[in-house]
C-alpha atoms as a PDB file:
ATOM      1  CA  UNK A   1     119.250 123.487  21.853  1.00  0.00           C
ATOM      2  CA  UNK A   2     118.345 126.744  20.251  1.00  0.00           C
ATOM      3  CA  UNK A   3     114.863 127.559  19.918  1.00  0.00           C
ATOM      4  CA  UNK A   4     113.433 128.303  16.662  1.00  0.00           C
ATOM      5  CA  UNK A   5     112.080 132.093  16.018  1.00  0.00           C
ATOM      6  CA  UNK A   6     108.628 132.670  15.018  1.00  0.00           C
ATOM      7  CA  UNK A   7     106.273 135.283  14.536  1.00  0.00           C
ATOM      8  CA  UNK A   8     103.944 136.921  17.001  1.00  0.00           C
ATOM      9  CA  UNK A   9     101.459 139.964  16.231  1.00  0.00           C
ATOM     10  CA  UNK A  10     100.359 141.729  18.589  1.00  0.00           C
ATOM     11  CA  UNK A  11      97.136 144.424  18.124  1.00  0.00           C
ATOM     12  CA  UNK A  12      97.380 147.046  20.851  1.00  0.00           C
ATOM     13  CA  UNK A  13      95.048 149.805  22.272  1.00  0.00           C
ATOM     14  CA  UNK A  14      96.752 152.720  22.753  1.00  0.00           C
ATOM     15  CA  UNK A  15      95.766 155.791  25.631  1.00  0.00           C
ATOM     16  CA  UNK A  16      94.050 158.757  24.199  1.00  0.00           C
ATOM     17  CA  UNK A  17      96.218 161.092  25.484  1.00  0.00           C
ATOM     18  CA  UNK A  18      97.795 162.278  22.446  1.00  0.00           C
ATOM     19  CA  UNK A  19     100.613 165.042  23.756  1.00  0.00           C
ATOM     20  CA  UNK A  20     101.811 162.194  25.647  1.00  0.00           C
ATOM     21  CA  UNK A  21     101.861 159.994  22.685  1.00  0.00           C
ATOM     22  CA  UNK A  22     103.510 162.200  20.339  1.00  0.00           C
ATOM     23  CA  UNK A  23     106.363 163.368  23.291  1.00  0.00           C
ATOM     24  CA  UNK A  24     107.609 159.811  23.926  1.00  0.00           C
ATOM     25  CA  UNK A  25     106.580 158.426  19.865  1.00  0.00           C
ATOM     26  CA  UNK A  26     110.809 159.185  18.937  1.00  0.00           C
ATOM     27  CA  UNK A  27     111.909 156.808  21.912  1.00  0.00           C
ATOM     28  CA  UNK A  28     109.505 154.050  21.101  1.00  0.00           C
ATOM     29  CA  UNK A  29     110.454 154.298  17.509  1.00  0.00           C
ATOM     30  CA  UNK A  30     114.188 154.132  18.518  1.00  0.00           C
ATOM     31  CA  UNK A  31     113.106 151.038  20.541  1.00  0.00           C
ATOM     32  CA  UNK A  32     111.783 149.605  17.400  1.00  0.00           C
ATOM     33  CA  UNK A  33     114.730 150.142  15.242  1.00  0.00           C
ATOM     34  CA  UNK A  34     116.627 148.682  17.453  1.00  0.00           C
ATOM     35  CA  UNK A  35     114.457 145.759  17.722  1.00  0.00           C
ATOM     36  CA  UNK A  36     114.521 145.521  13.603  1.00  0.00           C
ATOM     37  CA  UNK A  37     118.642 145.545  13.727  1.00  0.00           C
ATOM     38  CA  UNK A  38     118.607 142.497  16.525  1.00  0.00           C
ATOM     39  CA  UNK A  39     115.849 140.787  14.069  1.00  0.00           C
ATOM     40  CA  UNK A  40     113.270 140.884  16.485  1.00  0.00           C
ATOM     41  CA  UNK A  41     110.764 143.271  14.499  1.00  0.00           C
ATOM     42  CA  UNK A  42     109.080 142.136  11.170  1.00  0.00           C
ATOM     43  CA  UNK A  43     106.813 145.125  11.237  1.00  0.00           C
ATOM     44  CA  UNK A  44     105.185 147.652  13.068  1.00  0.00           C
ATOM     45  CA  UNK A  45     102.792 150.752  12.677  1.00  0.00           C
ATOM     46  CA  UNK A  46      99.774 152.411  14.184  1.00  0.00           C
ATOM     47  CA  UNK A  47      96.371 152.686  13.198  1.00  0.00           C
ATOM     48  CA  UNK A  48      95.740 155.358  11.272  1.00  0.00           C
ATOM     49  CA  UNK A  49      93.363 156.606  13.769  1.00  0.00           C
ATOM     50  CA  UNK A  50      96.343 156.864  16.073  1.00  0.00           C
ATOM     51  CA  UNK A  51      93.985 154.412  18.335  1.00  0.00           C
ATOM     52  CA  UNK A  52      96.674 151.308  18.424  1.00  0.00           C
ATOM     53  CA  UNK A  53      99.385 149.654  16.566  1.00  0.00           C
ATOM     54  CA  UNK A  54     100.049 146.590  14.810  1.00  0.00           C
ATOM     55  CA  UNK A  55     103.321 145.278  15.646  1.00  0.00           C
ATOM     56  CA  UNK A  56     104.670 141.890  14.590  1.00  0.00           C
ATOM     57  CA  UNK A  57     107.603 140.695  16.989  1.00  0.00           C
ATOM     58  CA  UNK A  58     110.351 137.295  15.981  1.00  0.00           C
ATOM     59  CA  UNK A  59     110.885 135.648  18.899  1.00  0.00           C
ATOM     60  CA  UNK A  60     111.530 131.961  19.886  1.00  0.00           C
ATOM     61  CA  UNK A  61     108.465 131.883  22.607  1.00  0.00           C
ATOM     62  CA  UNK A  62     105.307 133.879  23.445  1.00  0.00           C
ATOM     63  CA  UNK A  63     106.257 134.966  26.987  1.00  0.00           C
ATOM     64  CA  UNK A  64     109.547 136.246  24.847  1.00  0.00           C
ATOM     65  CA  UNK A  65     107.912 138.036  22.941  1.00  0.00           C
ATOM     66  CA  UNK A  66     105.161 139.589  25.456  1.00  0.00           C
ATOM     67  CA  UNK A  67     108.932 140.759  27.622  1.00  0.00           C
ATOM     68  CA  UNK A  68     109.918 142.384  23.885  1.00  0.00           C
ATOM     69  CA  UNK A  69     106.488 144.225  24.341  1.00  0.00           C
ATOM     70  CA  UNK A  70     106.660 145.523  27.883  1.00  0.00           C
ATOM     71  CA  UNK A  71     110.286 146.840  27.269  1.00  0.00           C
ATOM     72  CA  UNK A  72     108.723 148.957  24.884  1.00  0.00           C
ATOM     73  CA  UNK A  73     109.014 152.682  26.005  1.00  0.00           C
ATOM     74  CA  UNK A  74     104.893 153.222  25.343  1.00  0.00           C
ATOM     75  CA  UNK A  75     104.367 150.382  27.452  1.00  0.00           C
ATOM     76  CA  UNK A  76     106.635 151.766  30.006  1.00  0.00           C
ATOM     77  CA  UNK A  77     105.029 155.056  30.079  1.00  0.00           C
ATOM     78  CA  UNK A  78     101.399 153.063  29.774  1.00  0.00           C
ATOM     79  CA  UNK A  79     100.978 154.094  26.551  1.00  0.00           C
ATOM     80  CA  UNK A  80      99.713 150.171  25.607  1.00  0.00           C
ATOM     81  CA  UNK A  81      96.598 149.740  27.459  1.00  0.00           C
ATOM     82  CA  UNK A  82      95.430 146.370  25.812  1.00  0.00           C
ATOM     83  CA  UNK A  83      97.007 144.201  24.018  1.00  0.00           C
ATOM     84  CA  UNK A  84      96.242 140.665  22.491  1.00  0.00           C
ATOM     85  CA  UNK A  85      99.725 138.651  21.003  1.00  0.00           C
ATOM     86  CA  UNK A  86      99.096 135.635  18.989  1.00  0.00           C
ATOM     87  CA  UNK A  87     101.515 133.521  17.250  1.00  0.00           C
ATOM     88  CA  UNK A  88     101.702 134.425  13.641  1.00  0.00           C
ATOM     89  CA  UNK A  89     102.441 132.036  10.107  1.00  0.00           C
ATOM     90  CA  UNK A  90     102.918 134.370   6.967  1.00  0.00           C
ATOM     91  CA  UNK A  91     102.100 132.412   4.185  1.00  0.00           C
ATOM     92  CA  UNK A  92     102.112 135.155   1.727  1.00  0.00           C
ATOM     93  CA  UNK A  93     103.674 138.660   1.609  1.00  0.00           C
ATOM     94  CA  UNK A  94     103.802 141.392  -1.123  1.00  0.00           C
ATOM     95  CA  UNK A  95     107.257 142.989  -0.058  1.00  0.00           C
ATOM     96  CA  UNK A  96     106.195 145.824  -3.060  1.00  0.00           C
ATOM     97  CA  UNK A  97     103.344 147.290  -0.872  1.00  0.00           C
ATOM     98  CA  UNK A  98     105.164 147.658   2.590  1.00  0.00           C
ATOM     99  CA  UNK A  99     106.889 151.465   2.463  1.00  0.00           C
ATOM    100  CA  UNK A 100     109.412 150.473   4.831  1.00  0.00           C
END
């Protein structure tokens, strides 16, 4: 039986350590773009304070979607400090005011 996708956002606290963030920011957007080609990425992006990101994952259960998180290069390099995931329902989107 194949589970049914769904989304799950997840707001996350990044370190403060800046150099670190902007030396491994290419590989964790790599990650990402691969994650968008397997259609497990509706959207990301950090805070414009560079304090955390917003990142909305498709998977078919939480825990799947907390392992998409934690294969994450920032998480690997602990990057993510905090992070809270909760299942997601978009009931209305203006595709005209996301730039990517």
């Amino acid at each position: 039986m194949k589970t049914i996708a769904m989304k799950f956002a997840a707001i996350i606290e990044y370190a403060q350590d800046k150099a670190k963030i902007a030396k491994i920011r290419p590989t964790h957007r790599q990650y990402l773009a691969t994650l968008k080609e397997k259609g497990q990425l509706a959207a990301s992006g950090p805070f414009t304070d560079d304090s955390g990101a917003l990142i909305v994952y498709e998977a078919g259960s939480k825990e799947e979607a907390e392992a998409i998180l934690k294969g994450d290069p920032f998480h690997q390099n602990a990057i993510f400090l905090r992070w809270e995931l909760r299942p997601w329902n978009p009931v209305i989107a203006n595709r005209e005011l996301f730039p990517a």
